[in-house]
C-alpha atoms as a PDB file:
ATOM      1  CA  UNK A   1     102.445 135.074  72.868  1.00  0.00           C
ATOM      2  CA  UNK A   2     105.376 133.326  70.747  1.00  0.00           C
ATOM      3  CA  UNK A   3     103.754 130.515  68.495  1.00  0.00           C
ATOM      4  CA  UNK A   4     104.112 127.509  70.143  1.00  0.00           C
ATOM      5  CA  UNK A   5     107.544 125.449  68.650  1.00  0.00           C
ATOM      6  CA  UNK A   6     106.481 122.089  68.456  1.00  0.00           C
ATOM      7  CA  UNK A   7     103.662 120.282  66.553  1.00  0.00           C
ATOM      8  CA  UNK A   8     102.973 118.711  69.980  1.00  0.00           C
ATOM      9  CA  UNK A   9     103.041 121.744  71.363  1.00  0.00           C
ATOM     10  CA  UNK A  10     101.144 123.269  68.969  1.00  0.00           C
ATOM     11  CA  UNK A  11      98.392 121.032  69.304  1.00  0.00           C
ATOM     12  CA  UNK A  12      97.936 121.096  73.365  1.00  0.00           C
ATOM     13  CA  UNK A  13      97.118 124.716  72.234  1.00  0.00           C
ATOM     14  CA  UNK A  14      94.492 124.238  70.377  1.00  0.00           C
ATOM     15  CA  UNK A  15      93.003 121.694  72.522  1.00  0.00           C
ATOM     16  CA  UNK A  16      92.725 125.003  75.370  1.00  0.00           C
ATOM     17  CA  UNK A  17      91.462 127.074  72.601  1.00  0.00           C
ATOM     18  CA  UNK A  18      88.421 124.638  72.079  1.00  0.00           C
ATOM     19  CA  UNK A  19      87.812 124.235  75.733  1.00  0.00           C
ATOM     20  CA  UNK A  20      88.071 128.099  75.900  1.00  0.00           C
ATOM     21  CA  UNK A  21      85.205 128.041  73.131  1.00  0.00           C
ATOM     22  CA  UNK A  22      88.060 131.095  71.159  1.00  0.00           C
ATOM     23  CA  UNK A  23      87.121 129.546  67.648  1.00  0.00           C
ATOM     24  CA  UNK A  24      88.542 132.711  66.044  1.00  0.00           C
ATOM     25  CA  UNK A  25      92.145 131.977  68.079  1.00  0.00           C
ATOM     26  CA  UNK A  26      91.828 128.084  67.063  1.00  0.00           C
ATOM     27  CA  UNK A  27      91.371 129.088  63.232  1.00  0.00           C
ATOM     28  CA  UNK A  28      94.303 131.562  63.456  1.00  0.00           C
ATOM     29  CA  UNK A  29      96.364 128.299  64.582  1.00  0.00           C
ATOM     30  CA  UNK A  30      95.635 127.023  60.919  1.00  0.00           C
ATOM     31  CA  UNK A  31      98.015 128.121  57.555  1.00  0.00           C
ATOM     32  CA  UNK A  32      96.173 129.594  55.015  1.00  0.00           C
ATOM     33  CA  UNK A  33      95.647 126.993  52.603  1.00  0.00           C
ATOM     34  CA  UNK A  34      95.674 124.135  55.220  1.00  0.00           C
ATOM     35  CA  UNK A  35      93.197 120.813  54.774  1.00  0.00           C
ATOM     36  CA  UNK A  36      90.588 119.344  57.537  1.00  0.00           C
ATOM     37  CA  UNK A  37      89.780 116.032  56.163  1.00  0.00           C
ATOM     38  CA  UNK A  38      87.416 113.709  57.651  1.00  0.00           C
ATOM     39  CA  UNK A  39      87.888 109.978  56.554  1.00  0.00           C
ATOM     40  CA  UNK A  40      84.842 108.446  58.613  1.00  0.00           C
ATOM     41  CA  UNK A  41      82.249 111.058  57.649  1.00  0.00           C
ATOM     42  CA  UNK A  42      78.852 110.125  57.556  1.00  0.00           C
ATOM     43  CA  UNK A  43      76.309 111.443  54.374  1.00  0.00           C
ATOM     44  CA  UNK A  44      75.694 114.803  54.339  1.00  0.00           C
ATOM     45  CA  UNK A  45      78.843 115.572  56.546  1.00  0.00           C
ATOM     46  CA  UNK A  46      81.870 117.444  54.843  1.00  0.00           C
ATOM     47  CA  UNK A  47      84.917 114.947  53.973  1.00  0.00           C
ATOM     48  CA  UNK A  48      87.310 117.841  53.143  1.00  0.00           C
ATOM     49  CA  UNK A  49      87.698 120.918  54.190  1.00  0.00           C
ATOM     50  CA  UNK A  50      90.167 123.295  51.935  1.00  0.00           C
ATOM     51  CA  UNK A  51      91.413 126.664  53.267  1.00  0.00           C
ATOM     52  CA  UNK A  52      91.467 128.702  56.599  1.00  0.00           C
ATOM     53  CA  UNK A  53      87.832 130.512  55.607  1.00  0.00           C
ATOM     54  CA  UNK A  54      86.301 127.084  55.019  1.00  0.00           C
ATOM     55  CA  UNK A  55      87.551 125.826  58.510  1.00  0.00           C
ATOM     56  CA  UNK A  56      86.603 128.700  60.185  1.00  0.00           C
ATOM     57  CA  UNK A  57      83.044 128.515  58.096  1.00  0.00           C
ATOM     58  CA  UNK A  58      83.331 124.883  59.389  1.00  0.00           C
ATOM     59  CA  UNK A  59      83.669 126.052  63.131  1.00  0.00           C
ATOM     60  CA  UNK A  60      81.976 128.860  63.778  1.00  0.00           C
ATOM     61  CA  UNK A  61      78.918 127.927  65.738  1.00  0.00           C
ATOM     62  CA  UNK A  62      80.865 124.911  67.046  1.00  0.00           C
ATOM     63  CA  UNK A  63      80.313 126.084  70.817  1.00  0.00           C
ATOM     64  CA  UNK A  64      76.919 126.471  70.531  1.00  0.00           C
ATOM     65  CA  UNK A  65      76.272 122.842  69.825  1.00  0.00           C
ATOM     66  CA  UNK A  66      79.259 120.897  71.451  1.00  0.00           C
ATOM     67  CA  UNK A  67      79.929 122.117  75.232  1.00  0.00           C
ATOM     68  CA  UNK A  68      83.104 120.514  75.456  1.00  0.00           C
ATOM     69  CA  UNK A  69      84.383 120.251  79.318  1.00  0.00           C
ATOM     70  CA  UNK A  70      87.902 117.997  79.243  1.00  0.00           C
ATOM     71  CA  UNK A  71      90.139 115.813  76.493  1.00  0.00           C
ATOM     72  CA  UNK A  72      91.181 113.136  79.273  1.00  0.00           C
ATOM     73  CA  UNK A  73      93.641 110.606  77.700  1.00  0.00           C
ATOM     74  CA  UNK A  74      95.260 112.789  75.471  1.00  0.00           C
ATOM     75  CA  UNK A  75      98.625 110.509  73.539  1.00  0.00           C
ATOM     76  CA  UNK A  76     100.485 112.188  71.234  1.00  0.00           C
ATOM     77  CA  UNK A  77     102.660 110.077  68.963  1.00  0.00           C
ATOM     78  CA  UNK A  78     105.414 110.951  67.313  1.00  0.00           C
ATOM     79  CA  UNK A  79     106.173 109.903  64.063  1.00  0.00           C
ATOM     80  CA  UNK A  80     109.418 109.715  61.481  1.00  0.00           C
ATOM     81  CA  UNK A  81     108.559 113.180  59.842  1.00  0.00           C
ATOM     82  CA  UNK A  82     109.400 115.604  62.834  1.00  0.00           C
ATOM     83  CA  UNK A  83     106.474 117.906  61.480  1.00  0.00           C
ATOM     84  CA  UNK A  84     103.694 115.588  61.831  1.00  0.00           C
ATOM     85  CA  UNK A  85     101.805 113.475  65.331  1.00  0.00           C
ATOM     86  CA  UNK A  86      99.600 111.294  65.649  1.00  0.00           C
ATOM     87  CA  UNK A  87      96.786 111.869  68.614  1.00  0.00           C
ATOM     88  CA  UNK A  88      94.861 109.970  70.543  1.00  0.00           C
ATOM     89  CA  UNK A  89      92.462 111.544  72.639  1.00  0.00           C
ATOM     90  CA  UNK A  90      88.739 111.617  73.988  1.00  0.00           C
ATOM     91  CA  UNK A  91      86.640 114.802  74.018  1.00  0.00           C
ATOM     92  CA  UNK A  92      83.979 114.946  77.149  1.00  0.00           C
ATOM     93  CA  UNK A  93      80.958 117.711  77.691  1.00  0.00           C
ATOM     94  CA  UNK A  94      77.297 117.976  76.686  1.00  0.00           C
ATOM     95  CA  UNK A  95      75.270 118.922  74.100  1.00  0.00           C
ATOM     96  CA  UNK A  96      73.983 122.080  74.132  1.00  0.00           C
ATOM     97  CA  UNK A  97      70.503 121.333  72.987  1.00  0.00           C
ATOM     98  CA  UNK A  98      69.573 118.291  74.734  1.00  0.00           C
ATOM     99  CA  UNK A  99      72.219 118.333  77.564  1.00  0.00           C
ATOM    100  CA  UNK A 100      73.090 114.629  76.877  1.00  0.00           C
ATOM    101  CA  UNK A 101      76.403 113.669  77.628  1.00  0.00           C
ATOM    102  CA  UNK A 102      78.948 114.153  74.652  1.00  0.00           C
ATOM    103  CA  UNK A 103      82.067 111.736  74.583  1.00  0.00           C
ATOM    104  CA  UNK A 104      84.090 110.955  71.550  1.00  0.00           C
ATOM    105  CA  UNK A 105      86.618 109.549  71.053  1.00  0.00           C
ATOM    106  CA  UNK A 106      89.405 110.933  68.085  1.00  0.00           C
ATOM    107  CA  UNK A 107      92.413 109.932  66.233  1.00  0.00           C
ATOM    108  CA  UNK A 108      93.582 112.615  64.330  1.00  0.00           C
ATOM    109  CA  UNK A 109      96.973 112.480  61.888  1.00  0.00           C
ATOM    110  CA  UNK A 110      98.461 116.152  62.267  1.00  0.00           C
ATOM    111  CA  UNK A 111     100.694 118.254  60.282  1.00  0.00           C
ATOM    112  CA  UNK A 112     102.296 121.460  61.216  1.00  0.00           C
ATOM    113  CA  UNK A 113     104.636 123.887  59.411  1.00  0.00           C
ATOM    114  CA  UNK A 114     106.027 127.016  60.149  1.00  0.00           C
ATOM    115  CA  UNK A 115     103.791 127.170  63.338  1.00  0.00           C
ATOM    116  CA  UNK A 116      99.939 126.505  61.189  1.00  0.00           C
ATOM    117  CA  UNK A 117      98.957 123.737  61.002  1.00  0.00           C
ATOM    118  CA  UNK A 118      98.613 122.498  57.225  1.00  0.00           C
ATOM    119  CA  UNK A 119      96.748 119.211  57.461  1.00  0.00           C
ATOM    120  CA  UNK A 120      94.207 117.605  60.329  1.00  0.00           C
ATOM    121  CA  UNK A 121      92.717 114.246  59.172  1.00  0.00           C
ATOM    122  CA  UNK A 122      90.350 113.511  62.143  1.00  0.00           C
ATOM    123  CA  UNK A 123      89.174 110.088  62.605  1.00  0.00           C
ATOM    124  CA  UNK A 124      86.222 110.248  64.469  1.00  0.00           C
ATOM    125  CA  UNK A 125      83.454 107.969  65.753  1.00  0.00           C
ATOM    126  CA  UNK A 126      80.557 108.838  62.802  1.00  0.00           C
ATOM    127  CA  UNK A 127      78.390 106.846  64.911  1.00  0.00           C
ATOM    128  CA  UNK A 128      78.334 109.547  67.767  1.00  0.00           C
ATOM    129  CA  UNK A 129      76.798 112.079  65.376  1.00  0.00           C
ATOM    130  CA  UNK A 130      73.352 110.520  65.231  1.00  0.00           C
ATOM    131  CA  UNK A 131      72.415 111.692  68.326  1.00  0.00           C
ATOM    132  CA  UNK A 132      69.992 114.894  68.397  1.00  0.00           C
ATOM    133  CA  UNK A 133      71.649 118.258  68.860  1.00  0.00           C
ATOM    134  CA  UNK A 134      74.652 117.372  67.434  1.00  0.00           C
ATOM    135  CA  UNK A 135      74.987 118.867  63.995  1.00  0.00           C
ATOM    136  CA  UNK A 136      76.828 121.530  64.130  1.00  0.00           C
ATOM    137  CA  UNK A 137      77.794 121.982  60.152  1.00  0.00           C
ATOM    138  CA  UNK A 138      73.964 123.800  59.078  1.00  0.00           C
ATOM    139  CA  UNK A 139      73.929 120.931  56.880  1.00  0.00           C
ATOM    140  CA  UNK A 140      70.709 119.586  58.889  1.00  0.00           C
ATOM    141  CA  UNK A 141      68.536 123.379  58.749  1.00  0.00           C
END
């Protein structure tokens, strides 16, 4: 499959990666020395994230925490630079170790270049995170 052309586009792919729980496929969506930055993280929760191997070190055992089912009320904004959107979107699902309900809700800032994406800043709810089960970083074993 062709990379897809726009950051929009680009983007929507990822989202079916994640559902798809193909971490390896969403990491391969990322450029090499691209940035995951968290603004709202909470203590002991990584800020920045620098490099493919750190994101994917970042990801890995995502699934096995976060079962996510559906992003309903997915908005993608354009903005003046054609290589970067802004998204607004909740994620649904469960937790895999409690099977409470999981529902958060995102703004992300997104930057994509030759087909990787080079910067993420996710804005999301650090409130949601003190609920059991949903650490998925190691940072809590």
């Amino acid at each position: 499959m062709s990379a897809p052309t726009s950051p929009a586009d680009l983007y929507r792919h990822s989202l079916r990666l994640l559902l798809d729980k193909d971490i390896p496929a969403w990491v391969a969506l990322w450029a090499e020395d691209g940035v995951m930055e968290f603004p709202f993280a909470p203590d002991g929760w990584p800020r920045r994230l620098e490099g493919k191997e750190a994101i994917a070190a970042y990801m890995r055992h995502y699934p096995d925490h976060i079962d996510l089912h559906d992003f309903p009320e997915l908005r993608i904004h354009q903005t003046t630079d054609p290589q970067t959107i802004v998204v607004e979107m909740r994620g649904i699902g469960r937790l895999v170790e409690s099977d409470a309900p999981f529902d958060m809700t995102y703004i992300a800032v997104v930057t994509v270049q030759e087909g990787h994406i080079t910067s993420y800043r996710d804005y999301w709810n650090p409130l949601a995170v003190q609920e059991p089960g949903t650490d998925f970083t190691g940072s809590s074993r």
